[in-house]
C-alpha atoms as a PDB file:
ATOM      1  CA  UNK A   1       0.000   0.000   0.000  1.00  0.00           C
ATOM      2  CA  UNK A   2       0.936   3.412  -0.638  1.00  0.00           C
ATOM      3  CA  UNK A   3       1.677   5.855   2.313  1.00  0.00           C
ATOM      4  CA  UNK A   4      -1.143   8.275   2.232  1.00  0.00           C
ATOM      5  CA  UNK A   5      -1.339  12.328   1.798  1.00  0.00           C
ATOM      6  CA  UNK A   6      -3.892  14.700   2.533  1.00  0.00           C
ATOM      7  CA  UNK A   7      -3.525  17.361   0.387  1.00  0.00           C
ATOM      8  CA  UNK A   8      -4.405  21.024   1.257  1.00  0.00           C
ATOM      9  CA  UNK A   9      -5.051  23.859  -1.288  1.00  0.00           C
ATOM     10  CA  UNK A  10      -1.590  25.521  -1.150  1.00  0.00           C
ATOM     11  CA  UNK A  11       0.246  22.591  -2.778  1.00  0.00           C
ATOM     12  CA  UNK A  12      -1.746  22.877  -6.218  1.00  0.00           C
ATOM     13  CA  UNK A  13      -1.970  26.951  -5.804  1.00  0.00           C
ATOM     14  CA  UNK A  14       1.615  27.038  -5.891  1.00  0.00           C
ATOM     15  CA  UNK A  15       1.982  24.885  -8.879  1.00  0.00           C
ATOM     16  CA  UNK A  16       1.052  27.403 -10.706  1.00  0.00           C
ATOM     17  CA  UNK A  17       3.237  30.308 -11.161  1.00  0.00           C
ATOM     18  CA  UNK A  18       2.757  33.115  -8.559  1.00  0.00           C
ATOM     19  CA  UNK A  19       4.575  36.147  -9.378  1.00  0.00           C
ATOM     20  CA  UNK A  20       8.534  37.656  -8.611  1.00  0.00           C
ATOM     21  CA  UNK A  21       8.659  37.055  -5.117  1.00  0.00           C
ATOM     22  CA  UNK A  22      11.859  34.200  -5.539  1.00  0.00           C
ATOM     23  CA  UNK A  23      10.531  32.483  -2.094  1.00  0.00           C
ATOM     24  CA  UNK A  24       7.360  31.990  -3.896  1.00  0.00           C
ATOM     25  CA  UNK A  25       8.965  31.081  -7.318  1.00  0.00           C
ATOM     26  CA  UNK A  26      10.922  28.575  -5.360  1.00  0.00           C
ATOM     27  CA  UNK A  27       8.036  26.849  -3.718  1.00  0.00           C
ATOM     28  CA  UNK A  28       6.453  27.176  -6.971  1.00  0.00           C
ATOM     29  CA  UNK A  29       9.678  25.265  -8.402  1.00  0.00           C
ATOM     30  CA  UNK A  30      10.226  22.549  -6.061  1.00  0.00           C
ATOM     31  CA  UNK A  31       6.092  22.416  -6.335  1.00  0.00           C
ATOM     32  CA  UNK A  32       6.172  20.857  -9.752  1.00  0.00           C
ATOM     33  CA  UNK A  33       9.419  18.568  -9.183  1.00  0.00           C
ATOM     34  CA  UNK A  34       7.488  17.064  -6.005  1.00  0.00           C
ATOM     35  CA  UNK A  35       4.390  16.309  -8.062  1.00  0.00           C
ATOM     36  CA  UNK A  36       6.250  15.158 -10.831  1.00  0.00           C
ATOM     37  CA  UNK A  37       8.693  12.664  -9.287  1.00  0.00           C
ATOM     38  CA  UNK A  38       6.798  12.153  -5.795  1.00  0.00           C
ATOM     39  CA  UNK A  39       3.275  12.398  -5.942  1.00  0.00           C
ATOM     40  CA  UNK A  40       2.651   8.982  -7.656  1.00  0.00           C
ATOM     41  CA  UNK A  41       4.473   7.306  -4.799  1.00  0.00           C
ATOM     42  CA  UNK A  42       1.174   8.039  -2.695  1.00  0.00           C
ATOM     43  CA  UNK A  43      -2.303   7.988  -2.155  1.00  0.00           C
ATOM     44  CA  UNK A  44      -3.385  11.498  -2.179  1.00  0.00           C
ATOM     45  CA  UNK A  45      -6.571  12.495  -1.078  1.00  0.00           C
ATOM     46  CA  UNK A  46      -8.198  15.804  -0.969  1.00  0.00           C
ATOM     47  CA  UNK A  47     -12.082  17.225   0.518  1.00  0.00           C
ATOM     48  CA  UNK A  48     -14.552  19.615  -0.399  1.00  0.00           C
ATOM     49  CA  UNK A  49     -12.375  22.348   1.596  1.00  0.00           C
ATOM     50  CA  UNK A  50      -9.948  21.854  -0.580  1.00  0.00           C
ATOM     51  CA  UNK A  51     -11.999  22.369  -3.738  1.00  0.00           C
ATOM     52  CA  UNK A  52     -13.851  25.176  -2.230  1.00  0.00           C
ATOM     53  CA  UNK A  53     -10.560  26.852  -1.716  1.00  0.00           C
ATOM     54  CA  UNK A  54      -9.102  26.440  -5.212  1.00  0.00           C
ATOM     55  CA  UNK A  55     -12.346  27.655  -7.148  1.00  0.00           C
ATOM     56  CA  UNK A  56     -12.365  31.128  -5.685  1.00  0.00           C
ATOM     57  CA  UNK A  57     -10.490  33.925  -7.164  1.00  0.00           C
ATOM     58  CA  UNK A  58      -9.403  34.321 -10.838  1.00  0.00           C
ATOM     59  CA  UNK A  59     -11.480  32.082 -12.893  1.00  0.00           C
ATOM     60  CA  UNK A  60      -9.027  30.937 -15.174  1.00  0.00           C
ATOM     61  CA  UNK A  61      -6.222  30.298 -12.636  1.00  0.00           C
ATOM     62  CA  UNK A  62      -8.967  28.449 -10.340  1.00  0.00           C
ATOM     63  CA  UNK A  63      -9.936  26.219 -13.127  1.00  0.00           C
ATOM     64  CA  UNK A  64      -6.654  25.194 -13.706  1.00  0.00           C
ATOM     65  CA  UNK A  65      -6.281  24.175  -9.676  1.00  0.00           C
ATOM     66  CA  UNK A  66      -9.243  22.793  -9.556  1.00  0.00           C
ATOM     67  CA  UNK A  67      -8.348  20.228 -12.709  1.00  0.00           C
ATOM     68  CA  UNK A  68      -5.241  19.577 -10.810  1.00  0.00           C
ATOM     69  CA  UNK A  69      -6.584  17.765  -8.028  1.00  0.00           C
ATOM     70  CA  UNK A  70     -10.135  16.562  -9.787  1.00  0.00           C
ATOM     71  CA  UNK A  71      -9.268  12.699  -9.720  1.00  0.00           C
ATOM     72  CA  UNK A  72      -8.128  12.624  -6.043  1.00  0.00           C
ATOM     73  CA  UNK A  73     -11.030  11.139  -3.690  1.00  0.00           C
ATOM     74  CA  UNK A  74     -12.382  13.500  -1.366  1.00  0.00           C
ATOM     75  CA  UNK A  75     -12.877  13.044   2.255  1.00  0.00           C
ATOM     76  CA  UNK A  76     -15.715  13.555   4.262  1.00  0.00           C
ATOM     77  CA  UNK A  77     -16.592  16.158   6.162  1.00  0.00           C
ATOM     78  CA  UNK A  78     -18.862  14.577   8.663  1.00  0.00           C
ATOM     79  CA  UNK A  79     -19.671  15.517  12.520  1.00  0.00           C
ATOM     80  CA  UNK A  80     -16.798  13.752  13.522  1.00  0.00           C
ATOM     81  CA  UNK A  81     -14.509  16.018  11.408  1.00  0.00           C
ATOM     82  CA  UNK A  82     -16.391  18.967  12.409  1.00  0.00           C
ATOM     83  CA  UNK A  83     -16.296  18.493  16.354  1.00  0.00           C
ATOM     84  CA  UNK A  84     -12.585  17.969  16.053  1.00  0.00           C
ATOM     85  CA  UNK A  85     -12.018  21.044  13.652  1.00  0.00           C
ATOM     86  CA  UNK A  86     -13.459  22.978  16.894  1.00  0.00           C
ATOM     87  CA  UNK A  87     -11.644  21.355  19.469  1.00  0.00           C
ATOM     88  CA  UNK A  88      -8.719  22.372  17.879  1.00  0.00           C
ATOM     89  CA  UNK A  89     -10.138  26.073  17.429  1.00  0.00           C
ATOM     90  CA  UNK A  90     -11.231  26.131  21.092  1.00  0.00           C
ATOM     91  CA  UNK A  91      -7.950  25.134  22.282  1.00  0.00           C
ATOM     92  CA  UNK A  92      -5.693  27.636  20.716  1.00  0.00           C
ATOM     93  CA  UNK A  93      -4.329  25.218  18.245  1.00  0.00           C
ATOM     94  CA  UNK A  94      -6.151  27.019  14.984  1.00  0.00           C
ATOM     95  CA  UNK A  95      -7.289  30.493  14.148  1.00  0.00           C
ATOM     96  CA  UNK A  96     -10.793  31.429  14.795  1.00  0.00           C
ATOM     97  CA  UNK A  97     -11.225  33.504  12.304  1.00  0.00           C
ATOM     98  CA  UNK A  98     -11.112  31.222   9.191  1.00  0.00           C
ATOM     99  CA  UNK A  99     -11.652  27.694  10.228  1.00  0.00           C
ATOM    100  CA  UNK A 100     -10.021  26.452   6.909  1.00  0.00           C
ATOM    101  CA  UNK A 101      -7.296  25.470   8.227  1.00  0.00           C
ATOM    102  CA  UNK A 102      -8.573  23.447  11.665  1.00  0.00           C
ATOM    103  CA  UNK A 103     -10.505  21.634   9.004  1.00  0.00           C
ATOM    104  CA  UNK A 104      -7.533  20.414   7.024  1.00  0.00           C
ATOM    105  CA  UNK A 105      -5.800  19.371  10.175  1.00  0.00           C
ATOM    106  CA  UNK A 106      -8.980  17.585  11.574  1.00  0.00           C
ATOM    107  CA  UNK A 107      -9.342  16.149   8.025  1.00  0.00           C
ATOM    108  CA  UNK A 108      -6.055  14.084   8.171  1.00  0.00           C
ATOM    109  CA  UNK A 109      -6.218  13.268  11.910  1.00  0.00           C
ATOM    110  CA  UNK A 110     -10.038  11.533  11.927  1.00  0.00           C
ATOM    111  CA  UNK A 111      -9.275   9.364   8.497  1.00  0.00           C
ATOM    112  CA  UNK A 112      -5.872   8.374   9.380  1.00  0.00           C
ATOM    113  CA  UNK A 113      -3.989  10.511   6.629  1.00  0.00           C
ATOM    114  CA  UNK A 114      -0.284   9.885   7.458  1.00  0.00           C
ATOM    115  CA  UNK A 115       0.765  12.722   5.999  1.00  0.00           C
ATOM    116  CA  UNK A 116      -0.632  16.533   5.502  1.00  0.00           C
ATOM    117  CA  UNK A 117       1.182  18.414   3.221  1.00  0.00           C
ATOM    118  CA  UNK A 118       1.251  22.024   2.892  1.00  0.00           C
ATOM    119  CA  UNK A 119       2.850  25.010   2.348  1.00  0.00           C
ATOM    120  CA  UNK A 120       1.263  26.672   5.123  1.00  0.00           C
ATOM    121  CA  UNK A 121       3.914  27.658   7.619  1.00  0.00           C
ATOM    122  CA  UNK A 122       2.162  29.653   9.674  1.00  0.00           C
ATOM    123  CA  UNK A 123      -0.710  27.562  11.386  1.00  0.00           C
ATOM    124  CA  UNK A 124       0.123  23.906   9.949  1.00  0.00           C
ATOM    125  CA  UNK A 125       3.701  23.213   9.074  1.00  0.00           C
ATOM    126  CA  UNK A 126       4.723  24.947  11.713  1.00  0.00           C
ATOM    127  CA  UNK A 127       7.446  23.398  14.349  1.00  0.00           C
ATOM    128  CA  UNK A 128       5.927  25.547  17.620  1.00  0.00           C
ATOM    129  CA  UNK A 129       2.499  24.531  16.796  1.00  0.00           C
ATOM    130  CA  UNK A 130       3.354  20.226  16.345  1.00  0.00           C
ATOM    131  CA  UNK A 131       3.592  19.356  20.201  1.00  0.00           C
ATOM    132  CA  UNK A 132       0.286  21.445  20.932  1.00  0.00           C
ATOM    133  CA  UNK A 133      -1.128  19.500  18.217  1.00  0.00           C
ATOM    134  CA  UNK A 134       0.151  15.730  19.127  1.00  0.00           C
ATOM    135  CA  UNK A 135      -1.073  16.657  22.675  1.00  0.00           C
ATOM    136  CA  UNK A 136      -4.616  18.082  21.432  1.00  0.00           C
ATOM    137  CA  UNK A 137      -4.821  14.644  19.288  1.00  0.00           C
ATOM    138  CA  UNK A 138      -3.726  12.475  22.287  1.00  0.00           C
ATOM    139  CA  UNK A 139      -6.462  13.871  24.002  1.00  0.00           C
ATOM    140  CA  UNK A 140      -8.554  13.268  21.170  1.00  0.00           C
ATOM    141  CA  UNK A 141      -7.076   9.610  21.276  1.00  0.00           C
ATOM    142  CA  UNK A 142      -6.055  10.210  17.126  1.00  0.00           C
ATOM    143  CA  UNK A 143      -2.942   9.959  15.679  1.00  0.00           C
ATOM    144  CA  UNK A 144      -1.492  13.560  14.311  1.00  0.00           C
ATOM    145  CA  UNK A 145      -0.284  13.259  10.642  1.00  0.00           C
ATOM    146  CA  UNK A 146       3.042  14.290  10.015  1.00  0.00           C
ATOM    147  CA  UNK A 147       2.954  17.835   8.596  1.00  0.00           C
ATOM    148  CA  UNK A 148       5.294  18.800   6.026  1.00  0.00           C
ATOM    149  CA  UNK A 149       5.491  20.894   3.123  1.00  0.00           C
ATOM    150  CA  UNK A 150       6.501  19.419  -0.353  1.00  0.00           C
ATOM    151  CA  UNK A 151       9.860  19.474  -0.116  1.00  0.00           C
ATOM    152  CA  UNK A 152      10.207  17.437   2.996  1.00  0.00           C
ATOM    153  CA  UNK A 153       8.089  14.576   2.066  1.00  0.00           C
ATOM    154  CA  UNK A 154      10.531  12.584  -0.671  1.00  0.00           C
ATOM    155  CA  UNK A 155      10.508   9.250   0.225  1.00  0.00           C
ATOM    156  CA  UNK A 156      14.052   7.091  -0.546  1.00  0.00           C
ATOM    157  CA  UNK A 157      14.063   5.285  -3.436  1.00  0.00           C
ATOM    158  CA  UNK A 158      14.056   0.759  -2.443  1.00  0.00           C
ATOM    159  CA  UNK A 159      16.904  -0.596  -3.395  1.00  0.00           C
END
């Protein structure tokens, strides 16, 4: 079996070109190698979050996002999902504001996604935010995903 990815919406936003910016060109950059040479080495799944995020804003550019992820199987967003996506925003681990993001994380962490990839440093992939997270999950008795962005997740080649 294949390890198994939950992909949020900045992955396939940034393989698209974004502008000047050279962080942004190289996420953009190492975007495209990671789909090309490791996306097929998982199961990726995606949810209606995801496809609600990519078909807002310029048509033509959401079209294009929205094609890139069309054949991954969505997961549900069911009551389960949705009680942990607040737990998470109750206890300080997401923003309240836009509960995108608590859904993504409660996403992978109800269906078992071993990995959640993302180029969202600054509420996912972020390093002071895991051990709140693994201890909000152990509470939760789940098992936290292993959050990465693109670049991290290459898996070594069997010999």
């Amino acid at each position: 079996m294949k390890p198994t990815v939950y992909l949020d919406s900045s992955v396939p936003s940034y393989w698209l070109p974004q502008g000047d910016d050279p962080v942004v060109h190289a996420r953009h950059l190492l975007t495209r190698r990671w789909w090309d040479e490791e996306l097929g080495r998982f199961e990726v799944l995606v949810s209606q979050v995801v496809l609600d995020e990519l078909a807002g804003g310029d048509p033509q550019r959401a079209a294009q996002r929205v094609a890139l992820v069309k054949g991954f199987p969505l997961l549900d967003v069911d009551e389960e999902v949705e009680r942990v996506a607040r737990f998470y925003v109750d206890n300080l681990a997401m923003p309240r504001r836009d509960l995108r993001d608590a859904f993504h994380l409660a996403l992978a962490s109800v269906h078992e996604i071993e990995y959640l990839v993302t180029w969202n440093f600054a509420h996912l992939a972020n390093a002071s935010k895991r051990t709140h997270i693994e201890v909000l999950n152990r509470r939760l008795h789940l098992i936290s995903p292993v959050i990465c962005s693109p670049e991290e997740l290459v898996l070594e080649p069997l010999d």
